[in-house]
Every structure is written in C-alpha cells, then in structure tokens.
N, C-alpha and C. Protein backbone atom coordinates (compact mmCIF):
# COMPACT_ATOMS: atom_id res chain seq x y z
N UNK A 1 0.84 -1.18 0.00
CA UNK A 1 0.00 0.00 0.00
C UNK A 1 0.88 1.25 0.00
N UNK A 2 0.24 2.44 -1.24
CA UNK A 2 1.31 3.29 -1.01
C UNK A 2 1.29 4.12 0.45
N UNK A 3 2.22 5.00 0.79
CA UNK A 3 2.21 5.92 1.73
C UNK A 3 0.95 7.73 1.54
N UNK A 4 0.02 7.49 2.27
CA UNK A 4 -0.95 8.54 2.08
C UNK A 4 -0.38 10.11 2.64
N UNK A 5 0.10 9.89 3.79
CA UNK A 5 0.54 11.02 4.96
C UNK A 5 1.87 11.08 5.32
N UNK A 6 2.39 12.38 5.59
CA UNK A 6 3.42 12.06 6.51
C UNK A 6 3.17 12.59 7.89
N UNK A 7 4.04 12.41 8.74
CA UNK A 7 3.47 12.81 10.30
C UNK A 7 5.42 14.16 10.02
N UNK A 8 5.25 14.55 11.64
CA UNK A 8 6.48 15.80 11.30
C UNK A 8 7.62 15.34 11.26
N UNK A 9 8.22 14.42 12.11
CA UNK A 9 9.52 13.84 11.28
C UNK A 9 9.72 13.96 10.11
N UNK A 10 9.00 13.26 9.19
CA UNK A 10 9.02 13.63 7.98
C UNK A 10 9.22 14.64 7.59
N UNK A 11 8.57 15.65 7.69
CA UNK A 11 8.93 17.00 6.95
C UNK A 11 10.05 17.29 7.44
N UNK A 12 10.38 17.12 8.32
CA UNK A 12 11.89 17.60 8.72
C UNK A 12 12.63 16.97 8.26
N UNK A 13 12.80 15.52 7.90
CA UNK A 13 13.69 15.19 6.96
C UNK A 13 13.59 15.51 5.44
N UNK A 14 12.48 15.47 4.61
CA UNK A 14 12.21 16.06 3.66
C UNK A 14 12.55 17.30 3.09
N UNK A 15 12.23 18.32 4.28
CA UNK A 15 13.01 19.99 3.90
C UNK A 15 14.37 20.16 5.22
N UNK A 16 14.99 19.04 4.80
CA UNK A 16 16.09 18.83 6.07
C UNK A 16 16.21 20.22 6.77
N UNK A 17 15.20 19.81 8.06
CA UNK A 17 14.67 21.26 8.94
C UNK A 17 15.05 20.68 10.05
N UNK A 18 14.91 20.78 11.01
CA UNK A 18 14.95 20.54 12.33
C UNK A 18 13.87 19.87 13.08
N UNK A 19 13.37 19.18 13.33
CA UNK A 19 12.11 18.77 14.40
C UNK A 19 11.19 19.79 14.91
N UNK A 20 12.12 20.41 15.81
CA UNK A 20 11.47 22.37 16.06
C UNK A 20 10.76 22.68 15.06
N UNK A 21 12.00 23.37 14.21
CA UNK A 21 11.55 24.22 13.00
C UNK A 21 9.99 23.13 12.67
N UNK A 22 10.25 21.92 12.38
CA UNK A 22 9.31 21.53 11.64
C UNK A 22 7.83 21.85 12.27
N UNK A 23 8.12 21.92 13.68
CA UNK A 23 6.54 21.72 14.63
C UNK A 23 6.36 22.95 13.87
N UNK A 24 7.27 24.44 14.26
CA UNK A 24 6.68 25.92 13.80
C UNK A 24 5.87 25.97 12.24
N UNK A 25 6.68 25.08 11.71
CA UNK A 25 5.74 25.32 10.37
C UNK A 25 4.55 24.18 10.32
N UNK A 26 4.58 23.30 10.81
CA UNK A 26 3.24 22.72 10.65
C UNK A 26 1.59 23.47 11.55
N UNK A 27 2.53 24.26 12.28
CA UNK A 27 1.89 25.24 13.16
C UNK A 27 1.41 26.79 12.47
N UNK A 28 1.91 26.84 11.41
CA UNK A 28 1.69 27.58 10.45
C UNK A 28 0.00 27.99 10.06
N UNK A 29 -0.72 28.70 9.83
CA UNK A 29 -2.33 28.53 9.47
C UNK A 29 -1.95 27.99 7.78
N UNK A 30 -1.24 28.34 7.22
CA UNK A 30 -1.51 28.29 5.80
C UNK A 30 -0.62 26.60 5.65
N UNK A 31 -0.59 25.75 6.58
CA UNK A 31 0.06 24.65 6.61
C UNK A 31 -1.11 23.15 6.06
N UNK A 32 -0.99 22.63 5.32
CA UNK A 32 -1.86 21.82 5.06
C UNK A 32 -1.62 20.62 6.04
N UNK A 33 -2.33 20.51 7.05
CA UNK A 33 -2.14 19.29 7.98
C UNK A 33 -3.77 18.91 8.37
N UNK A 34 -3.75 17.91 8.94
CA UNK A 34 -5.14 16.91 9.89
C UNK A 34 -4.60 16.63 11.40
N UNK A 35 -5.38 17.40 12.80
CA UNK A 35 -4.96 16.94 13.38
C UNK A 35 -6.16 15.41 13.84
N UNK A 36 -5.39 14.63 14.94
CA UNK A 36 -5.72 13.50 14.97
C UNK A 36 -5.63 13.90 16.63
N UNK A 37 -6.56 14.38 17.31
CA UNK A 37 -6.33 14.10 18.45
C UNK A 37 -5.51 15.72 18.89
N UNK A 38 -4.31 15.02 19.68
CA UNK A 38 -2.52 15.90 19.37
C UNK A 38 -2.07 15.93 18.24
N UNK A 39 -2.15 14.12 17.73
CA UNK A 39 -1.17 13.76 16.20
C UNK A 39 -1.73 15.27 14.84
N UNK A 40 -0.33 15.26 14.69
CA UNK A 40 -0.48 16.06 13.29
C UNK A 40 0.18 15.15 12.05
N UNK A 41 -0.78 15.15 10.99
CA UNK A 41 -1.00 14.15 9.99
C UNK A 41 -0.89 15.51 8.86
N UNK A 42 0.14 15.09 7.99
CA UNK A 42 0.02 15.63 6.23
C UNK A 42 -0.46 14.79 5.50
N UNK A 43 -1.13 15.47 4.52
CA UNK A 43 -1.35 14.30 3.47
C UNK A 43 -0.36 15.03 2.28
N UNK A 44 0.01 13.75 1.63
CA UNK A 44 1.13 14.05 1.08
C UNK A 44 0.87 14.69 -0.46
N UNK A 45 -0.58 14.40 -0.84
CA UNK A 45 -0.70 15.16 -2.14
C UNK A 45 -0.79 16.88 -1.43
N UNK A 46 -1.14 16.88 -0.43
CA UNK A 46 -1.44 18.42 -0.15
C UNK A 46 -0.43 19.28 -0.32
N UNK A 47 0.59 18.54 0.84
CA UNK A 47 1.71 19.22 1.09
C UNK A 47 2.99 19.22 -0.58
N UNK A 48 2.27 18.61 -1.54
CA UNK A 48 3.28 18.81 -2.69
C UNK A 48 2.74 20.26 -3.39
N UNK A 49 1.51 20.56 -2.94
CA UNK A 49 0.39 21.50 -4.02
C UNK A 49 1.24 22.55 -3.14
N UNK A 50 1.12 22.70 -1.42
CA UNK A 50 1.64 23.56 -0.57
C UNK A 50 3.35 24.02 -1.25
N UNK A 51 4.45 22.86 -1.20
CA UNK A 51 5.48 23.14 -1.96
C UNK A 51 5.75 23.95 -2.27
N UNK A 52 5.28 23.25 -3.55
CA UNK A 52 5.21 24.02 -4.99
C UNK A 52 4.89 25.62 -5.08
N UNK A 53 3.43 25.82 -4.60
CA UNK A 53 3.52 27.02 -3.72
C UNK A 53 4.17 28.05 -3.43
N UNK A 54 4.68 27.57 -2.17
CA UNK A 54 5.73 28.28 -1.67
C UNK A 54 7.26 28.61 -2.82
N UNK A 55 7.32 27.51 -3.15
CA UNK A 55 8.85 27.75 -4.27
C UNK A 55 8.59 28.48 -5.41
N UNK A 56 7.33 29.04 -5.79
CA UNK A 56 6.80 29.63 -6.92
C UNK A 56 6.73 31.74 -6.17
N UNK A 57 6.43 31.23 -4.39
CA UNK A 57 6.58 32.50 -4.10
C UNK A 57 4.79 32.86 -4.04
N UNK A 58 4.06 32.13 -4.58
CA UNK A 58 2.69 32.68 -4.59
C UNK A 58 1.96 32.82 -2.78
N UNK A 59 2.43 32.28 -2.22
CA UNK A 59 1.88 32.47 -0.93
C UNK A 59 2.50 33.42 -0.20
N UNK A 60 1.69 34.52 0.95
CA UNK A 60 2.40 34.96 1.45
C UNK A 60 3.76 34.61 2.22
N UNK A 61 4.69 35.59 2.35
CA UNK A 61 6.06 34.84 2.87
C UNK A 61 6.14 35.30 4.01
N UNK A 62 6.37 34.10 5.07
CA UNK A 62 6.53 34.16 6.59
C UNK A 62 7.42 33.60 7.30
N UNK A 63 8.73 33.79 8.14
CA UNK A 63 9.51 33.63 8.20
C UNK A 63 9.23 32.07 9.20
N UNK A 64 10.02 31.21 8.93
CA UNK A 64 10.05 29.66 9.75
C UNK A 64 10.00 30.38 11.75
C-alpha cells in the first residue's frame, strides 16, 4: 500500500529542517495538515500542491 501522509519527522527530513523548526511550520495557518487528536498528519498530495507554492513565491512569505 502506497504511503498517504506524513506525520512531522518527515517534513523535517524532507526539507532537512529541524524537528522544532518543523513543529513551527506545521503550526503555520496556511500549513496543510489533519490533526488526529494531538497527532499532526500531512497528506502528502497536499503538502506537494503547498510546496510548490511556496517555491513559486505565490503564498504569502513568513519567516520559519
């Protein structure tokens, strides 16, 4: 089965960030996440649309 989500480890290895850093940006409003409870869940098509996004510059820019 493929992989649907990532949880924040992930993103921190993904945009090799920090754990920290990563909570601040999943903490972000404009952050595409699900919480579960506490658990914070990405889904992984979101967070590619989010990306992209950001590397294009179209979203406002807010510092990590």
């Amino acid at each position: 089965m493929e992989k649907r989500i990532y949880n924040v480890a992930d993103i921190a290895d993904i945009l090799s960030i920090s754990k920290p850093k990563a909570y601040e940006l999943v903490h972000r409003a404009d952050f595409p996440k699900i919480m579960i409870g506490r658990a914070i869940r990405i889904p992984i098509e979101s967070f590619n649309v989010w990306l992209a996004q950001e590397a294009r510059g179209t979203h406002e820019e807010r510092p990590l």
